[in-house]
PDB file of N, CA and C in Angstrom:
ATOM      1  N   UNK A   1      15.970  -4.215 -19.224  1.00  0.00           N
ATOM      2  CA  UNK A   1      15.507  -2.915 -19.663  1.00  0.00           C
ATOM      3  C   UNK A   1      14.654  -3.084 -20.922  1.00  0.00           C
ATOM      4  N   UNK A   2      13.482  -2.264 -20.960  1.00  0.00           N
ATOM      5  CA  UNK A   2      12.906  -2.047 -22.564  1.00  0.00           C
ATOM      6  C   UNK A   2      12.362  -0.989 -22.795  1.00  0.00           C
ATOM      7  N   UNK A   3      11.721  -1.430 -24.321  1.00  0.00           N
ATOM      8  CA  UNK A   3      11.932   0.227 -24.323  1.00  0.00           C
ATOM      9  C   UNK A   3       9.923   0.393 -24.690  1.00  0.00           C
ATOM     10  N   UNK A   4       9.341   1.107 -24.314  1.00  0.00           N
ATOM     11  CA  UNK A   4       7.735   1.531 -24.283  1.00  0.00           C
ATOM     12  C   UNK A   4       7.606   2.917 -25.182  1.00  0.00           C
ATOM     13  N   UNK A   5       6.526   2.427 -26.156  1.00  0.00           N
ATOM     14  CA  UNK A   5       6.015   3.726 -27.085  1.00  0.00           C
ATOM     15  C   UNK A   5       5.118   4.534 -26.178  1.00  0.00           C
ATOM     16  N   UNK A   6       5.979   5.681 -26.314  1.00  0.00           N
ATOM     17  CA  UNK A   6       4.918   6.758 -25.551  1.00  0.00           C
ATOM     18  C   UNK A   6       4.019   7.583 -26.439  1.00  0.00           C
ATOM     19  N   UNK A   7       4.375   8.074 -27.268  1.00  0.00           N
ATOM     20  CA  UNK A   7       3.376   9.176 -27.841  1.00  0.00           C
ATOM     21  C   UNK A   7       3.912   9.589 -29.120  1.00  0.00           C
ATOM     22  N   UNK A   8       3.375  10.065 -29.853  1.00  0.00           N
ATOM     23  CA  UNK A   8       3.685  10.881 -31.177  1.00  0.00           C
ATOM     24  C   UNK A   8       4.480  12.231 -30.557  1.00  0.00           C
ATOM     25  N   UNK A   9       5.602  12.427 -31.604  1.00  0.00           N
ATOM     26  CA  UNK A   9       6.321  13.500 -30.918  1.00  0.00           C
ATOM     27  C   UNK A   9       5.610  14.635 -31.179  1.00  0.00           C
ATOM     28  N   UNK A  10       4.625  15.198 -32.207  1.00  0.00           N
ATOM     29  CA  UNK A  10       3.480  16.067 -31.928  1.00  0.00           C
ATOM     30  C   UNK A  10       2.677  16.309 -31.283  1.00  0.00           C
ATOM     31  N   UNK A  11       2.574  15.409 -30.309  1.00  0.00           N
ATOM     32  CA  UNK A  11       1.914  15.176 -29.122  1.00  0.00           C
ATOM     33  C   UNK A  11       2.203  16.545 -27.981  1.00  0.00           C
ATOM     34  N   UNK A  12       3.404  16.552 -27.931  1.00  0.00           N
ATOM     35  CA  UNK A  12       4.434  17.470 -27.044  1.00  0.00           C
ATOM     36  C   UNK A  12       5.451  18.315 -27.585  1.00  0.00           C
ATOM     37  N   UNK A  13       4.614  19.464 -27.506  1.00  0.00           N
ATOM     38  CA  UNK A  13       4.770  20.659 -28.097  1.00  0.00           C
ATOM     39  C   UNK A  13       6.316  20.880 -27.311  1.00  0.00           C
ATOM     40  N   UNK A  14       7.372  22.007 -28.551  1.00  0.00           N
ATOM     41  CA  UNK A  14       8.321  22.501 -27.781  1.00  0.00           C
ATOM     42  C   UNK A  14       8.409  23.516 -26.858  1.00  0.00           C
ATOM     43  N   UNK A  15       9.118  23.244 -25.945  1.00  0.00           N
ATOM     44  CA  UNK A  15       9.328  23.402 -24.840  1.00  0.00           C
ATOM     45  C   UNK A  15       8.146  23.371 -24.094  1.00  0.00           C
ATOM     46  N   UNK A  16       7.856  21.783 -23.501  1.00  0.00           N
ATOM     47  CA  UNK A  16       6.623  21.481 -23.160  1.00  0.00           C
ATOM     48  C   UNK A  16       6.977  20.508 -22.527  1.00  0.00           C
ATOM     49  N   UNK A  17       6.197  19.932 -21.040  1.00  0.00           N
ATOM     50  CA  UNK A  17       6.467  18.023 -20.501  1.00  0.00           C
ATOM     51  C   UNK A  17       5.238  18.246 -20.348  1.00  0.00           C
ATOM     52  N   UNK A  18       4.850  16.740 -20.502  1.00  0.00           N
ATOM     53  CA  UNK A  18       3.846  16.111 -20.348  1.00  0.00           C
ATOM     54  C   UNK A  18       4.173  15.059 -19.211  1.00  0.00           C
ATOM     55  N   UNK A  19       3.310  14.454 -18.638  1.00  0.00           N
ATOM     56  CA  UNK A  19       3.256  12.963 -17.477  1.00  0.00           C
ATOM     57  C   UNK A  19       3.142  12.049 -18.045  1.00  0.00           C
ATOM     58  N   UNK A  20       3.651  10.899 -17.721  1.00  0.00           N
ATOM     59  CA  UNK A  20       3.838   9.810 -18.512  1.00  0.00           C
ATOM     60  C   UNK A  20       3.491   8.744 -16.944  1.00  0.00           C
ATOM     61  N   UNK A  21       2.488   7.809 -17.039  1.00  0.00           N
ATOM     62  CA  UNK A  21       2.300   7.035 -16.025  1.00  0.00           C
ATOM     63  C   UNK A  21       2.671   5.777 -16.265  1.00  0.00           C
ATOM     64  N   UNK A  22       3.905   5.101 -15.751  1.00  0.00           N
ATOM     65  CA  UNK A  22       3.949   3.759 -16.446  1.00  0.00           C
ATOM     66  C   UNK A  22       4.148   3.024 -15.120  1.00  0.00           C
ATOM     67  N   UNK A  23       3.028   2.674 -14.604  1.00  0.00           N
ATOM     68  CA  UNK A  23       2.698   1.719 -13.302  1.00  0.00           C
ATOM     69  C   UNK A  23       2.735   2.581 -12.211  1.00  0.00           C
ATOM     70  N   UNK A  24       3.554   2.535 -11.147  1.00  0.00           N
ATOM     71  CA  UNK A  24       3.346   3.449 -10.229  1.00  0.00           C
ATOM     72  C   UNK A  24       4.381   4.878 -10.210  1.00  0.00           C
ATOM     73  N   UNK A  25       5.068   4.564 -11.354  1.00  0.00           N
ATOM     74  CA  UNK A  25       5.891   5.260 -12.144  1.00  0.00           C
ATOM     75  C   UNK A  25       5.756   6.771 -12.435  1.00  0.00           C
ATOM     76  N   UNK A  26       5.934   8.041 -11.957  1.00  0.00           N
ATOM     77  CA  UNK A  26       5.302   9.006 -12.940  1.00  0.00           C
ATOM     78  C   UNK A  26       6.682   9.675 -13.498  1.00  0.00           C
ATOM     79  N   UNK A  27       6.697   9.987 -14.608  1.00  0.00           N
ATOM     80  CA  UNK A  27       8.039  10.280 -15.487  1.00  0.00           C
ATOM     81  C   UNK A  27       7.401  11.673 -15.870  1.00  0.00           C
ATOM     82  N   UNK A  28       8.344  12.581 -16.193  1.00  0.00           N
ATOM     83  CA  UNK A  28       8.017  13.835 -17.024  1.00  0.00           C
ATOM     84  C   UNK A  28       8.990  13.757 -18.137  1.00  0.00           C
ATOM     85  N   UNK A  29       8.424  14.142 -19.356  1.00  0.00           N
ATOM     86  CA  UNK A  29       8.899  13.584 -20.637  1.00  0.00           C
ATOM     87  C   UNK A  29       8.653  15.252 -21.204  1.00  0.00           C
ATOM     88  N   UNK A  30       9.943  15.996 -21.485  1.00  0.00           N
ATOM     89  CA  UNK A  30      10.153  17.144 -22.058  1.00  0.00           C
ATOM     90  C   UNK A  30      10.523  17.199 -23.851  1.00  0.00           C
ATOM     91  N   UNK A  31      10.019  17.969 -24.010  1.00  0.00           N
ATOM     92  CA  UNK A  31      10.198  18.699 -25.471  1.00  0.00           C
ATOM     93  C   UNK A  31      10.998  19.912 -25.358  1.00  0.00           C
ATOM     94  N   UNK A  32      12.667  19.814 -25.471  1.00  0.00           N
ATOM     95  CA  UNK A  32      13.370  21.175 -25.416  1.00  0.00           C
ATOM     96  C   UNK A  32      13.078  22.223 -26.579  1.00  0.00           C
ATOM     97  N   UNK A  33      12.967  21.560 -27.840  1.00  0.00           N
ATOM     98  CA  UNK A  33      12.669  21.658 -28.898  1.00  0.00           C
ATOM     99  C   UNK A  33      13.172  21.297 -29.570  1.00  0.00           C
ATOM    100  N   UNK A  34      14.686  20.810 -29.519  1.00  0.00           N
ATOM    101  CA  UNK A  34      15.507  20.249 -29.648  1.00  0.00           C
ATOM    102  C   UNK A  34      15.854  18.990 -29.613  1.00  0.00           C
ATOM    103  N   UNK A  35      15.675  18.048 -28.987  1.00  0.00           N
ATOM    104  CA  UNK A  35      15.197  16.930 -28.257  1.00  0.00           C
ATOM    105  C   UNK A  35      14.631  16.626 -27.305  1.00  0.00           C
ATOM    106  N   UNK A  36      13.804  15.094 -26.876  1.00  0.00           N
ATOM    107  CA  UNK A  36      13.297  14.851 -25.889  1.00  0.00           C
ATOM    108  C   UNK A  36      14.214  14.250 -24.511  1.00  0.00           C
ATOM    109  N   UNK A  37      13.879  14.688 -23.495  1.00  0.00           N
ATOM    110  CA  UNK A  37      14.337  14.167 -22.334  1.00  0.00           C
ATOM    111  C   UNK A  37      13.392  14.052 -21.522  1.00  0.00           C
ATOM    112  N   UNK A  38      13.664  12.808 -20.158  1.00  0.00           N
ATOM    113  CA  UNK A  38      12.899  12.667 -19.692  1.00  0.00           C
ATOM    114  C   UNK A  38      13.040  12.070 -18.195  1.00  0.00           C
ATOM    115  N   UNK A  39      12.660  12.893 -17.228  1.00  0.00           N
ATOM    116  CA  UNK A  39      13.429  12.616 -15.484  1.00  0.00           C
ATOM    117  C   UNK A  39      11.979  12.501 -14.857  1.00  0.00           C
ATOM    118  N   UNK A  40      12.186  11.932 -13.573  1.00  0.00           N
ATOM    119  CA  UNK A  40      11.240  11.315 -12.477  1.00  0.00           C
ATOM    120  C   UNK A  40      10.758  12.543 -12.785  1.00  0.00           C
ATOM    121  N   UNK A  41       9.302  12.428 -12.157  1.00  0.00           N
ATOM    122  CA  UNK A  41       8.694  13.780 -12.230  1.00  0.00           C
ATOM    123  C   UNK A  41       8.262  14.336 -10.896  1.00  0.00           C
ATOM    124  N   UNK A  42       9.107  14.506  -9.751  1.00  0.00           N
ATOM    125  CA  UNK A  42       8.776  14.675  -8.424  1.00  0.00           C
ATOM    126  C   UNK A  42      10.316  15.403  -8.199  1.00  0.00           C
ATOM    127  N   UNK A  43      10.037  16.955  -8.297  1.00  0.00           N
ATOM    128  CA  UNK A  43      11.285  17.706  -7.837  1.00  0.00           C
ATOM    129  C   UNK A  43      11.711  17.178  -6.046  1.00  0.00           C
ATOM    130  N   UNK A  44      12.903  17.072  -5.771  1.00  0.00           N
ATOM    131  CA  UNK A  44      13.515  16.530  -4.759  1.00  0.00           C
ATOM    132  C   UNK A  44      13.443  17.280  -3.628  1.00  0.00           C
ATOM    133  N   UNK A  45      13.206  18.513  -3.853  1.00  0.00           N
ATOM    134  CA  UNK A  45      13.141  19.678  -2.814  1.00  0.00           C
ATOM    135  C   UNK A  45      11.644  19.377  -1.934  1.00  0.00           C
ATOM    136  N   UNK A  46      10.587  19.548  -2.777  1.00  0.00           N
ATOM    137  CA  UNK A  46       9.134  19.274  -1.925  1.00  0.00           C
ATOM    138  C   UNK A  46       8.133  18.954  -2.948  1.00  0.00           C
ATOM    139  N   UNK A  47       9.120  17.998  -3.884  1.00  0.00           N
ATOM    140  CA  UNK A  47       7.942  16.972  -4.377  1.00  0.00           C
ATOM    141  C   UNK A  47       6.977  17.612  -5.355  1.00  0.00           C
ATOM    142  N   UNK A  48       7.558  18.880  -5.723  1.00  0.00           N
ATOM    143  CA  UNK A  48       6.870  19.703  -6.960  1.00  0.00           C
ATOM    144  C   UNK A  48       6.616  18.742  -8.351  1.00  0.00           C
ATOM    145  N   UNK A  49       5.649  18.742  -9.219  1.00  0.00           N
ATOM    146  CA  UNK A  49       5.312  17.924 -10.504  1.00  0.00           C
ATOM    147  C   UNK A  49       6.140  18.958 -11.455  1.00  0.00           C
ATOM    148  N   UNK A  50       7.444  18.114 -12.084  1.00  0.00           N
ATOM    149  CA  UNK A  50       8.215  18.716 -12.893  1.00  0.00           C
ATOM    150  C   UNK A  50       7.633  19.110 -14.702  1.00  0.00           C
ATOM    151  N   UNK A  51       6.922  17.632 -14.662  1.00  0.00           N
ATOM    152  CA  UNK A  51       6.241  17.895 -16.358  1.00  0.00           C
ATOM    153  C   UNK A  51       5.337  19.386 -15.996  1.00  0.00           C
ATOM    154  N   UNK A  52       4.856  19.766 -15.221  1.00  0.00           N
ATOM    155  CA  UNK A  52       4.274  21.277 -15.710  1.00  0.00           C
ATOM    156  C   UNK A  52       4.752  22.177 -15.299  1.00  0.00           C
ATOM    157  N   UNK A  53       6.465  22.315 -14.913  1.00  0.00           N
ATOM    158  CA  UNK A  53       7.449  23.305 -14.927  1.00  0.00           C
ATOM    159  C   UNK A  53       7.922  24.242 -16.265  1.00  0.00           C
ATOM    160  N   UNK A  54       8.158  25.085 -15.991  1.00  0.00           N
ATOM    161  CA  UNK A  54       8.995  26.269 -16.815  1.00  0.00           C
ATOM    162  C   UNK A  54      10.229  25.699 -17.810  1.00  0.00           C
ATOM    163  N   UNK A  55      10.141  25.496 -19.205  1.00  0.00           N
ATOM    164  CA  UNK A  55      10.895  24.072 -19.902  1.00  0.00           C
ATOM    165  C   UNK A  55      12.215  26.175 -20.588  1.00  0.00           C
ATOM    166  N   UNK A  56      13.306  26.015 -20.635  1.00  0.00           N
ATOM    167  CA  UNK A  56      14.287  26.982 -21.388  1.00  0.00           C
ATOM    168  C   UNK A  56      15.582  25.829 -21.080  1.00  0.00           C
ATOM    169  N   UNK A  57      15.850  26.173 -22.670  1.00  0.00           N
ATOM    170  CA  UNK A  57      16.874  25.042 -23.020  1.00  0.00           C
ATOM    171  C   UNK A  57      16.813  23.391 -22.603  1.00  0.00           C
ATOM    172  N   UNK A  58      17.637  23.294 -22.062  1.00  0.00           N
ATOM    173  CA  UNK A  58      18.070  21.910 -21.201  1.00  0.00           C
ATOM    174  C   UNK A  58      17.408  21.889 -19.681  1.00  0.00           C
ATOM    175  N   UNK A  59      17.083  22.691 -19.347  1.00  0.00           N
ATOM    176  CA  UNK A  59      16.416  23.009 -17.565  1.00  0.00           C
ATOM    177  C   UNK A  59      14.880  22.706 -17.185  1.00  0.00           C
ATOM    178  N   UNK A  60      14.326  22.663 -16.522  1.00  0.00           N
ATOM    179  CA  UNK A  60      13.134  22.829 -15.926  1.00  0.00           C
ATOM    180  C   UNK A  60      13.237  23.262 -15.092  1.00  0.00           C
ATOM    181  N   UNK A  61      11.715  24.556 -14.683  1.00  0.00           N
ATOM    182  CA  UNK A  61      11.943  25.122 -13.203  1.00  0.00           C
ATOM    183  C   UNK A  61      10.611  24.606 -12.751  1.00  0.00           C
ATOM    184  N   UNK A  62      10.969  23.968 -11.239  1.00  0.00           N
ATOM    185  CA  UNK A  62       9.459  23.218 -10.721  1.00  0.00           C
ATOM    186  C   UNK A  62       8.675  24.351 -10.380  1.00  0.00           C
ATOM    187  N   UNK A  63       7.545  23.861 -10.370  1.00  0.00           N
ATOM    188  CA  UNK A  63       6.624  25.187 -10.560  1.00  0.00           C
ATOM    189  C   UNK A  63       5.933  25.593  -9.550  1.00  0.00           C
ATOM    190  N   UNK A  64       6.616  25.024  -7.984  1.00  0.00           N
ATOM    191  CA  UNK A  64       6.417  25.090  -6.446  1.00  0.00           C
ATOM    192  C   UNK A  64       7.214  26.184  -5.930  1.00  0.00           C
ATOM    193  N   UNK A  65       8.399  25.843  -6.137  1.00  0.00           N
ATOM    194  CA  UNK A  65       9.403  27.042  -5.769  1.00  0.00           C
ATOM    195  C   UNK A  65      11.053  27.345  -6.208  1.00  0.00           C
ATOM    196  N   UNK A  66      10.646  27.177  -7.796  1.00  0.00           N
ATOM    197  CA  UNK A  66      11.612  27.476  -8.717  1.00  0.00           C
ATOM    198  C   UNK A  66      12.723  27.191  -8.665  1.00  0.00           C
ATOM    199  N   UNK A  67      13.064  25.269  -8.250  1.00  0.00           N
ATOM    200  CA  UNK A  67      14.499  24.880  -8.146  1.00  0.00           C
ATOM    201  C   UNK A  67      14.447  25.044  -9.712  1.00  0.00           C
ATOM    202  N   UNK A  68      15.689  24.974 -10.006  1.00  0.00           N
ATOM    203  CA  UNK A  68      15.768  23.939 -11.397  1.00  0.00           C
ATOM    204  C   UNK A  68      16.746  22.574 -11.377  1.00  0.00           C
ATOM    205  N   UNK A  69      15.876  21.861 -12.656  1.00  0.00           N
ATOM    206  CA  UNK A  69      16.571  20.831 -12.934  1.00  0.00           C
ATOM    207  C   UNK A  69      17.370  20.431 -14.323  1.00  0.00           C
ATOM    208  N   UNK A  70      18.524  20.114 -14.238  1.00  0.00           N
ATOM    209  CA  UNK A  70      18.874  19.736 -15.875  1.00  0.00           C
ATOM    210  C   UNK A  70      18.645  18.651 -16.202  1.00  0.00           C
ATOM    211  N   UNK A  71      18.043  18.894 -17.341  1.00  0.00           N
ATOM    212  CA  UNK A  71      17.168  17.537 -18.131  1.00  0.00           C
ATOM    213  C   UNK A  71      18.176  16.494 -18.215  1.00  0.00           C
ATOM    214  N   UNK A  72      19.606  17.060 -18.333  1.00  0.00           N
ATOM    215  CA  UNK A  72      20.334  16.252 -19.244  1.00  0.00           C
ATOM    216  C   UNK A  72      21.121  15.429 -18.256  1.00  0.00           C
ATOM    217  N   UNK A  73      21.188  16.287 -16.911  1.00  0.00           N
ATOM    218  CA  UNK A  73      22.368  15.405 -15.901  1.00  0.00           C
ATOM    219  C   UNK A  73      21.312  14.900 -14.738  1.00  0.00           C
ATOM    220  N   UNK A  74      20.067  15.587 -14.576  1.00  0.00           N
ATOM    221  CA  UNK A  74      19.157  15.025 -13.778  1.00  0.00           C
ATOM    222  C   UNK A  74      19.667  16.104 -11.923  1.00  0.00           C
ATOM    223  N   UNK A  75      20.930  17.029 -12.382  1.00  0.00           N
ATOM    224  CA  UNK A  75      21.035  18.011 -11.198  1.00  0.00           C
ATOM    225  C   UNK A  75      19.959  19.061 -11.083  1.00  0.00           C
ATOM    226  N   UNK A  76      20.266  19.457  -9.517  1.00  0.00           N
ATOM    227  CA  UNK A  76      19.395  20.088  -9.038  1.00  0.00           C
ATOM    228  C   UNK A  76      19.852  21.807  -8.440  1.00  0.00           C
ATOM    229  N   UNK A  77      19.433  22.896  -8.630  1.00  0.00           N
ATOM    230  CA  UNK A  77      20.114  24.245  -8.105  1.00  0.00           C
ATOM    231  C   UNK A  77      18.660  25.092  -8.090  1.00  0.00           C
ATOM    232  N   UNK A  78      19.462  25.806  -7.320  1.00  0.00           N
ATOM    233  CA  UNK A  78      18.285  26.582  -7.038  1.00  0.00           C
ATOM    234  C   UNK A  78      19.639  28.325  -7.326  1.00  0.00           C
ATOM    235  N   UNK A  79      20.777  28.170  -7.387  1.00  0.00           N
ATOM    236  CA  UNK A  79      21.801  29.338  -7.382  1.00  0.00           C
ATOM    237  C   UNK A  79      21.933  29.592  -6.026  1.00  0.00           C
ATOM    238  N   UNK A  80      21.849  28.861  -4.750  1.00  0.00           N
ATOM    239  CA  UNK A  80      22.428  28.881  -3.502  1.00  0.00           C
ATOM    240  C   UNK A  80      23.065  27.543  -3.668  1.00  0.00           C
ATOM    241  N   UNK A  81      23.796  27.194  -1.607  1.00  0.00           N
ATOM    242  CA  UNK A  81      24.636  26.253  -1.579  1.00  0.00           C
ATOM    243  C   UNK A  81      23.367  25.138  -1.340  1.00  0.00           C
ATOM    244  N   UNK A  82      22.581  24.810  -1.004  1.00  0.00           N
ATOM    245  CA  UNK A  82      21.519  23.652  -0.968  1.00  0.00           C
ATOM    246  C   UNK A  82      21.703  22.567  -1.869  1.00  0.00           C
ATOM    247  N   UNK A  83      22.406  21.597  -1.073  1.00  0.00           N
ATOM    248  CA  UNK A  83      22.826  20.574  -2.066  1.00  0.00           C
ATOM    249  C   UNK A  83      21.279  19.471  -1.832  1.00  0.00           C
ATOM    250  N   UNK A  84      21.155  19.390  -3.259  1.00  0.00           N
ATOM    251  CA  UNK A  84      19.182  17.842  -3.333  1.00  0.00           C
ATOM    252  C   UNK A  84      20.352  17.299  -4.258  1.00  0.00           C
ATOM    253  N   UNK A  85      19.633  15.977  -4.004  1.00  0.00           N
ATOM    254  CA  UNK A  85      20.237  14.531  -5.091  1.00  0.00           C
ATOM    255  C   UNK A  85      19.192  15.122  -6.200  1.00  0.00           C
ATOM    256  N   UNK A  86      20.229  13.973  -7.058  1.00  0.00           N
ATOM    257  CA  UNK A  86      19.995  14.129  -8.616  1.00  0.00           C
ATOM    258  C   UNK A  86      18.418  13.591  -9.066  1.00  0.00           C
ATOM    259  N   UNK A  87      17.412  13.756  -9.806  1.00  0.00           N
ATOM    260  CA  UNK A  87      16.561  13.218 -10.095  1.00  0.00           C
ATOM    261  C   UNK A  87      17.469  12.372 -11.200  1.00  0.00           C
ATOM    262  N   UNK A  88      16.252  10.692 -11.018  1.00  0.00           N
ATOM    263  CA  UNK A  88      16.829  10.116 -11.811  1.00  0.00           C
ATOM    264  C   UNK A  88      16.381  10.563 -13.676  1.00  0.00           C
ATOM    265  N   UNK A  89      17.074   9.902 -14.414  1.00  0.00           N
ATOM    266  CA  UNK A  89      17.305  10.287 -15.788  1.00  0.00           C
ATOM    267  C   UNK A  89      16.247   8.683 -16.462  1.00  0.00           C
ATOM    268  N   UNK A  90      15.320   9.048 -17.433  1.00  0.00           N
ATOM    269  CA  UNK A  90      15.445   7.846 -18.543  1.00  0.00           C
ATOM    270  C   UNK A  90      15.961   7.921 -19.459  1.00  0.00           C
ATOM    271  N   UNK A  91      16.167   7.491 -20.663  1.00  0.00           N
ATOM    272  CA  UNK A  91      17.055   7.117 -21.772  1.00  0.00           C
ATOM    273  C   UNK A  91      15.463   7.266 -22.873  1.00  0.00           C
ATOM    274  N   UNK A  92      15.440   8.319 -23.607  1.00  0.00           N
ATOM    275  CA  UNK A  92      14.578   8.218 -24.890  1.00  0.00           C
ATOM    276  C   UNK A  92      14.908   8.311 -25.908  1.00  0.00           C
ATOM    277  N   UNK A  93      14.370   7.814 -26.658  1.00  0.00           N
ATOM    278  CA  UNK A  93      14.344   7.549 -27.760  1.00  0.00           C
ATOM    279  C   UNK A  93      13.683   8.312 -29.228  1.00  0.00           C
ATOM    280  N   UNK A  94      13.875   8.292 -29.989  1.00  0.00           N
ATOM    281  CA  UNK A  94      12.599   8.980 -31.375  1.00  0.00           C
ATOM    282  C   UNK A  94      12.965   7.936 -32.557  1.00  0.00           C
ATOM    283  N   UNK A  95      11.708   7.328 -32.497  1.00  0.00           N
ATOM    284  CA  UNK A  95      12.340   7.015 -34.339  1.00  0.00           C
ATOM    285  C   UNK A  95      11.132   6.719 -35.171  1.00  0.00           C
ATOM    286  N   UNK A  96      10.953   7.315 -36.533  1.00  0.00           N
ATOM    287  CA  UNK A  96       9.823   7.831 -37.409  1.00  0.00           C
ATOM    288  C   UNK A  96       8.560   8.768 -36.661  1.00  0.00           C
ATOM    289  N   UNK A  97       9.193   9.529 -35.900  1.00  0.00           N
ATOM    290  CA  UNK A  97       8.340  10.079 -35.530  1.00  0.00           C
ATOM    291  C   UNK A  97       7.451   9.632 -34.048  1.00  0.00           C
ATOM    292  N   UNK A  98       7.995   8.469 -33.476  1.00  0.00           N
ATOM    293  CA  UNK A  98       7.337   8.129 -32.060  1.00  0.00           C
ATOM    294  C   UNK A  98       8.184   8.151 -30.678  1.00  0.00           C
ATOM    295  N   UNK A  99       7.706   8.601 -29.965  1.00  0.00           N
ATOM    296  CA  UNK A  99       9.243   8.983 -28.650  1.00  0.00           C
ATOM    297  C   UNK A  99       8.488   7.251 -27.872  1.00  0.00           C
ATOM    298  N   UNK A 100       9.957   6.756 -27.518  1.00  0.00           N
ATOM    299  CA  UNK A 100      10.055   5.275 -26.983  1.00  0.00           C
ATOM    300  C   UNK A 100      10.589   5.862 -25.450  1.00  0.00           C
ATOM    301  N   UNK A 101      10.813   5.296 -24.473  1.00  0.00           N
ATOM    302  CA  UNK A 101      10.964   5.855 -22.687  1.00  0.00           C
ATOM    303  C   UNK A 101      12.014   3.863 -22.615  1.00  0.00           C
ATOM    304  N   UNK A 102      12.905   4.212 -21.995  1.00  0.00           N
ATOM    305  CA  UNK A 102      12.994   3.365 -21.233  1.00  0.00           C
ATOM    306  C   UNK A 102      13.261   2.985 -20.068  1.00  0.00           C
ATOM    307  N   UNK A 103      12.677   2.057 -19.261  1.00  0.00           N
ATOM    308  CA  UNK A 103      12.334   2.055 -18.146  1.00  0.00           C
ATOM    309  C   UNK A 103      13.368   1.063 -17.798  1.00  0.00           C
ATOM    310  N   UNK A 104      12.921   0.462 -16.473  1.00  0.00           N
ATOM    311  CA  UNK A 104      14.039  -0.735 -15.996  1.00  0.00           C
ATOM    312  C   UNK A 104      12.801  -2.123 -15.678  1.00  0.00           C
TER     313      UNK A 104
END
């Protein structure tokens, strides 16, 4: 595992994701405002781009057809029984001011 400088955390405004391309990789990297988190960026339902979803609290809503996702556990609801797997989770980082991603 290591860990890759992504961006100045001013970069990414709160409650905001941005795309993060690291090889064939695409990550969505959120600003709760609170802290950064950061999950695959391909909602599980139909492949919606999560970094330019609807960011309140800990959640994202994909911006195809309003599952949501929690940043923090990488689950998926929509408030019916429709069970989708988890998007996976990275592990970020902040320190002096630069958000680090780590990958595998």
């Amino acid at each position: 595992m290591s860990w890759i400088q992504i961006t100045e955390t001013e970069n990414i405004p709160p409650r905001e994701g941005r795309t993060v391309k690291i090889g064939e990789l695409s990550i969505a990297l959120f600003n709760t405002g609170e802290k950064f988190l950061a999950v695959e960026n391909r909602c599980p339902h139909k492949g919606g781009p999560l970094a330019d979803g609807i960011v309140g609290g800990t959640t994202v809503t994909c911006p195809l057809h309003n599952w949501r996702i929690c940043l923090e556990t990488g689950e998926v609801s929509k408030g019916c029984d429709a069970q989708l797997p988890p998007v996976t989770q990275f592990p970020v980082r902040v320190e002096e001011g630069l958000i680090y991603l780590q990958t595998a």
